[in-house]
PDB file of N, CA and C in Angstrom:
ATOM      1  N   UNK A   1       7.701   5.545  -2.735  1.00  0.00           N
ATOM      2  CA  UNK A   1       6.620   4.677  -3.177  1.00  0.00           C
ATOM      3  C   UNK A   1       7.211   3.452  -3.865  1.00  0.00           C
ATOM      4  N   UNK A   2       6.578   2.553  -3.961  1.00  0.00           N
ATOM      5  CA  UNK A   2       7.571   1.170  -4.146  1.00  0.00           C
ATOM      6  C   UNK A   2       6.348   0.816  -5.488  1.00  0.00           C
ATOM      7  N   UNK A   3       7.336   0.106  -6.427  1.00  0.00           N
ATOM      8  CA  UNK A   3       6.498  -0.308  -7.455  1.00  0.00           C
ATOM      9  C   UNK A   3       6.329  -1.286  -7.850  1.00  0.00           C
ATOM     10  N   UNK A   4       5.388  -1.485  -8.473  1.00  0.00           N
ATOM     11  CA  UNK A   4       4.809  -3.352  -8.350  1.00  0.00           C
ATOM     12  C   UNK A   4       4.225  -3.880  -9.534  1.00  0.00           C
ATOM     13  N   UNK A   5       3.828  -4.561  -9.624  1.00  0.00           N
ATOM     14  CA  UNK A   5       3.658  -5.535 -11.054  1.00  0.00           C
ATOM     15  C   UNK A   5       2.600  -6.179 -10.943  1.00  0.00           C
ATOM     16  N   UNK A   6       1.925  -5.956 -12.166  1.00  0.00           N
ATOM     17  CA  UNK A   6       0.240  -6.518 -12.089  1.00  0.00           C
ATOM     18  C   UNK A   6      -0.071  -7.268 -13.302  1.00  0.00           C
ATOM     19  N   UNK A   7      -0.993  -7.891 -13.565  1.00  0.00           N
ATOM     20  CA  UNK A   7      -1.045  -8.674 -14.314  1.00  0.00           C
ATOM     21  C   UNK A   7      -2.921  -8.344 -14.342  1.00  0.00           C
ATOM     22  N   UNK A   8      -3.479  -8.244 -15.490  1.00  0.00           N
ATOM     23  CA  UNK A   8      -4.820  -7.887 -16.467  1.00  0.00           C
ATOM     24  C   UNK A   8      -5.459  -9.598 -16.373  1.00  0.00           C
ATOM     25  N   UNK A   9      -6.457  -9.695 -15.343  1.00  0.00           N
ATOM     26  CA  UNK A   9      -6.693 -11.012 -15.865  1.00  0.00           C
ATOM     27  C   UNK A   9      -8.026 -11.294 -16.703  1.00  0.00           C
ATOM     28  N   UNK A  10      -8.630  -9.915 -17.453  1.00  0.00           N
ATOM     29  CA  UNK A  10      -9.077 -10.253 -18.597  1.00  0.00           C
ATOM     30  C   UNK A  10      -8.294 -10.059 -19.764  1.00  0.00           C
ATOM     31  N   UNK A  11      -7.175  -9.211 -20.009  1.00  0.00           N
ATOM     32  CA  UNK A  11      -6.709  -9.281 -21.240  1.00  0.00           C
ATOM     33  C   UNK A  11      -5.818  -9.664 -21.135  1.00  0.00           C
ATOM     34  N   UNK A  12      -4.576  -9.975 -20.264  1.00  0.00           N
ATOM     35  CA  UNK A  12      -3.237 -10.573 -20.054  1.00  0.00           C
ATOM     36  C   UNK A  12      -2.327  -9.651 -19.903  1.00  0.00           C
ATOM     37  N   UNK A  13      -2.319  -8.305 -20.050  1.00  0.00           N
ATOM     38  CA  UNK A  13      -1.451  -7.107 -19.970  1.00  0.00           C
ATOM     39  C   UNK A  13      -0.684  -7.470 -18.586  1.00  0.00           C
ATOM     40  N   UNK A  14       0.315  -7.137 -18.519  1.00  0.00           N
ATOM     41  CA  UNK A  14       1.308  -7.061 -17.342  1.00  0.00           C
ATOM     42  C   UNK A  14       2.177  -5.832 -17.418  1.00  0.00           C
ATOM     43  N   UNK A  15       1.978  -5.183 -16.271  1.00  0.00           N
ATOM     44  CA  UNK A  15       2.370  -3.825 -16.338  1.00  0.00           C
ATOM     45  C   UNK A  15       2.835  -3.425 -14.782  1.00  0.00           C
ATOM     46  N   UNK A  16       3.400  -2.185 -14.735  1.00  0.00           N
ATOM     47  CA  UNK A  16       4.239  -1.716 -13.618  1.00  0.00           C
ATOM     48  C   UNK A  16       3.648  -0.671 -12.865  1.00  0.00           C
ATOM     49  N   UNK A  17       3.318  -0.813 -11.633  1.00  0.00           N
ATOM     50  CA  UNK A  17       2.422   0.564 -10.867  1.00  0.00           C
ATOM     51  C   UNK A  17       3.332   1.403 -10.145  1.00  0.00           C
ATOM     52  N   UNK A  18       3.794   2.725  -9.700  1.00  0.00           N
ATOM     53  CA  UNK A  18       3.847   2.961  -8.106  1.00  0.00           C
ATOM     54  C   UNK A  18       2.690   3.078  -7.819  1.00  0.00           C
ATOM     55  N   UNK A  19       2.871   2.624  -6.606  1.00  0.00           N
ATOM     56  CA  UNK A  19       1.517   2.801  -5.538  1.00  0.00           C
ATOM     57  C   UNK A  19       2.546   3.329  -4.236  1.00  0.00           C
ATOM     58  N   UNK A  20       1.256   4.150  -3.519  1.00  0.00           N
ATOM     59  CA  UNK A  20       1.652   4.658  -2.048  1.00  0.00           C
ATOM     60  C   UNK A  20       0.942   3.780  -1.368  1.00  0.00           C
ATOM     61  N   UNK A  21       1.579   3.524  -0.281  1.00  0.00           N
ATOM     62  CA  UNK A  21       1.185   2.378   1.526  1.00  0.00           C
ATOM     63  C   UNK A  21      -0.199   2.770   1.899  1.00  0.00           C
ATOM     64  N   UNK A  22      -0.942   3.897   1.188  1.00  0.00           N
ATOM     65  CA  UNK A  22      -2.239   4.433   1.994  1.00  0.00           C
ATOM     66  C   UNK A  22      -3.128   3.876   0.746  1.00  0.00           C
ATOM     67  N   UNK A  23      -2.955   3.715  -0.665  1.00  0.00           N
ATOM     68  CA  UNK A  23      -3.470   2.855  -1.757  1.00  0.00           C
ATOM     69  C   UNK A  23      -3.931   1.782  -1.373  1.00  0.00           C
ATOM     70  N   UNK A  24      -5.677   1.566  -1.463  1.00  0.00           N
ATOM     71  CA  UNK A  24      -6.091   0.814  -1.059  1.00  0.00           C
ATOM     72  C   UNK A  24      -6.929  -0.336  -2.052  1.00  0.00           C
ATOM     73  N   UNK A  25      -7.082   0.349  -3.739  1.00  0.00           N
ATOM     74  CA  UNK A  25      -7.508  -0.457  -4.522  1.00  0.00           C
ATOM     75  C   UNK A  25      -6.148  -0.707  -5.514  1.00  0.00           C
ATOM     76  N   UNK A  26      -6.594  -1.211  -5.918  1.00  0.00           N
ATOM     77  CA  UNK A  26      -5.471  -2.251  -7.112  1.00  0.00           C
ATOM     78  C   UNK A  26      -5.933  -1.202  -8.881  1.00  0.00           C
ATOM     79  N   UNK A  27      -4.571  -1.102  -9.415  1.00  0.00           N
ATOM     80  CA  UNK A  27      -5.062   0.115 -10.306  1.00  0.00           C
ATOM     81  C   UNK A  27      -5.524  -0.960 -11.713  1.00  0.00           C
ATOM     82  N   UNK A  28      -6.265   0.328 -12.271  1.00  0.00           N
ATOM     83  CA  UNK A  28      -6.706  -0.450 -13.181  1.00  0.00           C
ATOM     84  C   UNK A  28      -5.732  -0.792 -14.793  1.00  0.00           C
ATOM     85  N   UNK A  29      -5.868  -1.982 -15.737  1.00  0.00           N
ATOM     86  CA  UNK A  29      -5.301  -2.203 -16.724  1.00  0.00           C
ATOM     87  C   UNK A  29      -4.956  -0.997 -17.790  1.00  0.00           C
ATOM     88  N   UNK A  30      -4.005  -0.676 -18.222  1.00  0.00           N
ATOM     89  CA  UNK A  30      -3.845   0.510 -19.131  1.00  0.00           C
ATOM     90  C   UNK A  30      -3.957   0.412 -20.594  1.00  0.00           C
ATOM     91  N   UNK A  31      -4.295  -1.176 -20.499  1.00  0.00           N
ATOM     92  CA  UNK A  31      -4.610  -1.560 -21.508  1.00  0.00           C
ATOM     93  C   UNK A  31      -6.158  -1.559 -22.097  1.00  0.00           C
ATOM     94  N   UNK A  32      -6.930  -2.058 -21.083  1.00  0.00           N
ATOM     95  CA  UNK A  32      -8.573  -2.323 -21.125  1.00  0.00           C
ATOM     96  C   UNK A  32      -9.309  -1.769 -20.513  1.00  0.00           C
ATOM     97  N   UNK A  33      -8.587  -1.366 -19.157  1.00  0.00           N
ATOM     98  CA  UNK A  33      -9.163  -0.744 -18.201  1.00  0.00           C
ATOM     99  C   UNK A  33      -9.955  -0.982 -17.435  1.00  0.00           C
ATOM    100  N   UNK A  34      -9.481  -2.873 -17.760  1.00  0.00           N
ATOM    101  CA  UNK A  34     -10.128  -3.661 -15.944  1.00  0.00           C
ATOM    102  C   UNK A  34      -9.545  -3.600 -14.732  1.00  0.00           C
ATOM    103  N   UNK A  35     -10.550  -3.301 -13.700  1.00  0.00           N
ATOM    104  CA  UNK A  35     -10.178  -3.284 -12.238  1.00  0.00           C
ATOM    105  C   UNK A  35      -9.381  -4.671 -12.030  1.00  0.00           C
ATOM    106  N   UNK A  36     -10.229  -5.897 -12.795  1.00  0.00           N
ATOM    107  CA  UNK A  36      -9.791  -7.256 -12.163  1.00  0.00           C
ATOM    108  C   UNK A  36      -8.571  -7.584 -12.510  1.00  0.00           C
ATOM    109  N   UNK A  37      -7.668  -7.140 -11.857  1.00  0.00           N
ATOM    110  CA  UNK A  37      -5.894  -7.511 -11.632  1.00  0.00           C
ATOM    111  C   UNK A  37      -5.674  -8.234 -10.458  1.00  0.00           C
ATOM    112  N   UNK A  38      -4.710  -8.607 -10.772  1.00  0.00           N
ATOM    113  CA  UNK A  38      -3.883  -9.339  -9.641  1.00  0.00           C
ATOM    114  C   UNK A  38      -2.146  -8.627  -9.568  1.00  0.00           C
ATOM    115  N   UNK A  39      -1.915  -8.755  -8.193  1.00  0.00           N
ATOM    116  CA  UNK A  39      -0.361  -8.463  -7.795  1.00  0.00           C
ATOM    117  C   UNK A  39       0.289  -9.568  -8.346  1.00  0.00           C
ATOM    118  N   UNK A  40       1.240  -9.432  -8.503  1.00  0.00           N
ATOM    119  CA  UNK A  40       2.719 -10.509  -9.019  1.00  0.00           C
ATOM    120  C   UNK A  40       3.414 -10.245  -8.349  1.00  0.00           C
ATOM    121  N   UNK A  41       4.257 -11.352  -8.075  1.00  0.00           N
ATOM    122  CA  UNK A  41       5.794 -11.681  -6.884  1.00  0.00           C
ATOM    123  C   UNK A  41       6.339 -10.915  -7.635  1.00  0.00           C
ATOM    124  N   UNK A  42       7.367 -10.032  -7.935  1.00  0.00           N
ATOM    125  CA  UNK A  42       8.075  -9.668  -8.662  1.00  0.00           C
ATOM    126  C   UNK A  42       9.695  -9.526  -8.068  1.00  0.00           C
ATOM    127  N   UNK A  43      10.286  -9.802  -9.064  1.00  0.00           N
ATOM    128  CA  UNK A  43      11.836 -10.060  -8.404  1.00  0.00           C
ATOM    129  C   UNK A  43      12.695  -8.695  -8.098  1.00  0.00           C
ATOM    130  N   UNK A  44      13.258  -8.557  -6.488  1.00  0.00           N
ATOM    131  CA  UNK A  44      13.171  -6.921  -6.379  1.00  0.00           C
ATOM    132  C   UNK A  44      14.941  -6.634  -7.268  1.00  0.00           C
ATOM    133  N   UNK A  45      15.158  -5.635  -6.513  1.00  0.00           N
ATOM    134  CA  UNK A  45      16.647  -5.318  -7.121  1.00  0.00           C
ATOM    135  C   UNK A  45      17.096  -4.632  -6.172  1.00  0.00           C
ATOM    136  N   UNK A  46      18.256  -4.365  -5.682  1.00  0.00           N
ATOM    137  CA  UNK A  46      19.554  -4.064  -5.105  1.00  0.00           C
ATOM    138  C   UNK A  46      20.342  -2.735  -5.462  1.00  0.00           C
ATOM    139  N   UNK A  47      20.885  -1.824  -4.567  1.00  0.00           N
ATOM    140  CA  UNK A  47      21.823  -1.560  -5.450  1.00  0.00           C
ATOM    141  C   UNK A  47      23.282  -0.824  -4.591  1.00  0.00           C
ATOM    142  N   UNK A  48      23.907  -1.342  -5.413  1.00  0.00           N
ATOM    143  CA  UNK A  48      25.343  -1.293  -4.381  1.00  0.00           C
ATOM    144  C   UNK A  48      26.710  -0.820  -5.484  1.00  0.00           C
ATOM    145  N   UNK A  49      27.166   0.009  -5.007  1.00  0.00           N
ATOM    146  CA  UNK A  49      28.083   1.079  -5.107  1.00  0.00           C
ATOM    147  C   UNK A  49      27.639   1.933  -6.860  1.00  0.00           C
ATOM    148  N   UNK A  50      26.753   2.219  -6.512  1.00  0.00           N
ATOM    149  CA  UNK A  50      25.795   2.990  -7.936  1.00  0.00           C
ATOM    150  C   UNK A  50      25.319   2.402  -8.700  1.00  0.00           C
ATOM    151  N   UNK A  51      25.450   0.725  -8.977  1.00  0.00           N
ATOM    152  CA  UNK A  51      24.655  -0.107  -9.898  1.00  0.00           C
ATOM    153  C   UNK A  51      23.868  -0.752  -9.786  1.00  0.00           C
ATOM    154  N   UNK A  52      22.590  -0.900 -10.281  1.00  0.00           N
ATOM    155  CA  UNK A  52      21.032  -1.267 -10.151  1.00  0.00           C
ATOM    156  C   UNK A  52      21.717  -2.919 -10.419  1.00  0.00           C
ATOM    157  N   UNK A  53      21.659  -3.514  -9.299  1.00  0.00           N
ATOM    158  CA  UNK A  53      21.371  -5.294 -10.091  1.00  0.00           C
ATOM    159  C   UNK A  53      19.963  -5.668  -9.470  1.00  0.00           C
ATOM    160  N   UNK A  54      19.610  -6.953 -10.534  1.00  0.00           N
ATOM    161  CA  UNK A  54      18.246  -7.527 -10.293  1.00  0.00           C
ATOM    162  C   UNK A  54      18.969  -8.777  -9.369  1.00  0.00           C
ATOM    163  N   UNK A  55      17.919  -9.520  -8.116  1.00  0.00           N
ATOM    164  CA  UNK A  55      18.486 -10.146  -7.883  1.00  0.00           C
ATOM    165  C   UNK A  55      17.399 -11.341  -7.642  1.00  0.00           C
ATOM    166  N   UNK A  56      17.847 -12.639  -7.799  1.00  0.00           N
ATOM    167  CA  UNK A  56      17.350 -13.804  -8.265  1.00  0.00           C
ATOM    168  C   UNK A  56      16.382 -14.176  -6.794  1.00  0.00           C
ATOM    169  N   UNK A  57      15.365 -14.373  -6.868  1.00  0.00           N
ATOM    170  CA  UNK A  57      14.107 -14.759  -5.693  1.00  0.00           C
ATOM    171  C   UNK A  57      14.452 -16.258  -5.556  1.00  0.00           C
ATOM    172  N   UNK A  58      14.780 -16.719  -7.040  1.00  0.00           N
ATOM    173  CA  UNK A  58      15.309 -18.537  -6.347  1.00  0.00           C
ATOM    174  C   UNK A  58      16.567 -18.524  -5.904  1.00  0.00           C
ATOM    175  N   UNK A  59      17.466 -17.949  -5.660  1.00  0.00           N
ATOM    176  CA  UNK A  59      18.712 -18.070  -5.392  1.00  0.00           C
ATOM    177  C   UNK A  59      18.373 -18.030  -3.642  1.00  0.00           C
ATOM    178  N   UNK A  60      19.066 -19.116  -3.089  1.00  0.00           N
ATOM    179  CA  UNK A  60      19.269 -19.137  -1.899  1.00  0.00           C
ATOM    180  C   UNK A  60      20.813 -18.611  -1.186  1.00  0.00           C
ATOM    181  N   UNK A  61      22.257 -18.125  -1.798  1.00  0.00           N
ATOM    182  CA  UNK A  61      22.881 -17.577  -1.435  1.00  0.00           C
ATOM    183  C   UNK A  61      22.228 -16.304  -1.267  1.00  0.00           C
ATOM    184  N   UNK A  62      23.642 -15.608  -0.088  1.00  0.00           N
ATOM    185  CA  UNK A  62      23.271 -14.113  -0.628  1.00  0.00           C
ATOM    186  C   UNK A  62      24.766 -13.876   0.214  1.00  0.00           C
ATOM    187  N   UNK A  63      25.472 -12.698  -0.046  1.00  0.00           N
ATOM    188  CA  UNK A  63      26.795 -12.466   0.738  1.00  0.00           C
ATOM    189  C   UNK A  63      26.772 -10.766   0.980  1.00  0.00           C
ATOM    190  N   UNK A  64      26.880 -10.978   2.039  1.00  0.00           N
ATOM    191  CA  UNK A  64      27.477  -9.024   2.936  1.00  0.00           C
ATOM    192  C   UNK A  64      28.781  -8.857   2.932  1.00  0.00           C
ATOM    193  N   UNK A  65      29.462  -7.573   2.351  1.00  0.00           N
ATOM    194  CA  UNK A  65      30.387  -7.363   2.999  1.00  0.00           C
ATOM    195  C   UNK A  65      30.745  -6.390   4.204  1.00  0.00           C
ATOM    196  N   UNK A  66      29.443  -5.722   4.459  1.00  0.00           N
ATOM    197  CA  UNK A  66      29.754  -5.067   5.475  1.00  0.00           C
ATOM    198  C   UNK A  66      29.924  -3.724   5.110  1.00  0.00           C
ATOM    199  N   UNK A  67      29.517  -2.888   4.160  1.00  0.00           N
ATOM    200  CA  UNK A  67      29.860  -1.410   3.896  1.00  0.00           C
ATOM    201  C   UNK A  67      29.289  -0.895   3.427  1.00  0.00           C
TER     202      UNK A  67
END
């Protein structure tokens, strides 16, 4: 399940969901407990030879080595 980032657009809370691919409403604030959220771009992360890095959405490099 992949997790995602929402944003409360009556109270401003920004918070972290899993959701499953068959999830069809948007969860509610855990703060207020409004439906009316919105998704956020959120910047994903990587991870290569056991370490979690975050990796930059403006960055236009990116390099493979192949393994």
């Amino acid at each position: 399940m992949p997790l995602f980032e929402f944003k409360c657009n009556k109270c401003g809370t920004q918070y972290e969901k899993l959701i499953a691919s068959t999830e069809r409403s948007l969860p509610e604030c855990p703060k207020c407990n409004e439906t009316d959220v919105r998704k956020l771009i959120s910047m994903g992360s990587i991870r290569a030879n056991g370490i979690s890095k975050g990796t930059d959405v403006s960055s236009s490099t990116c390099s493979y080595s192949g393994g």
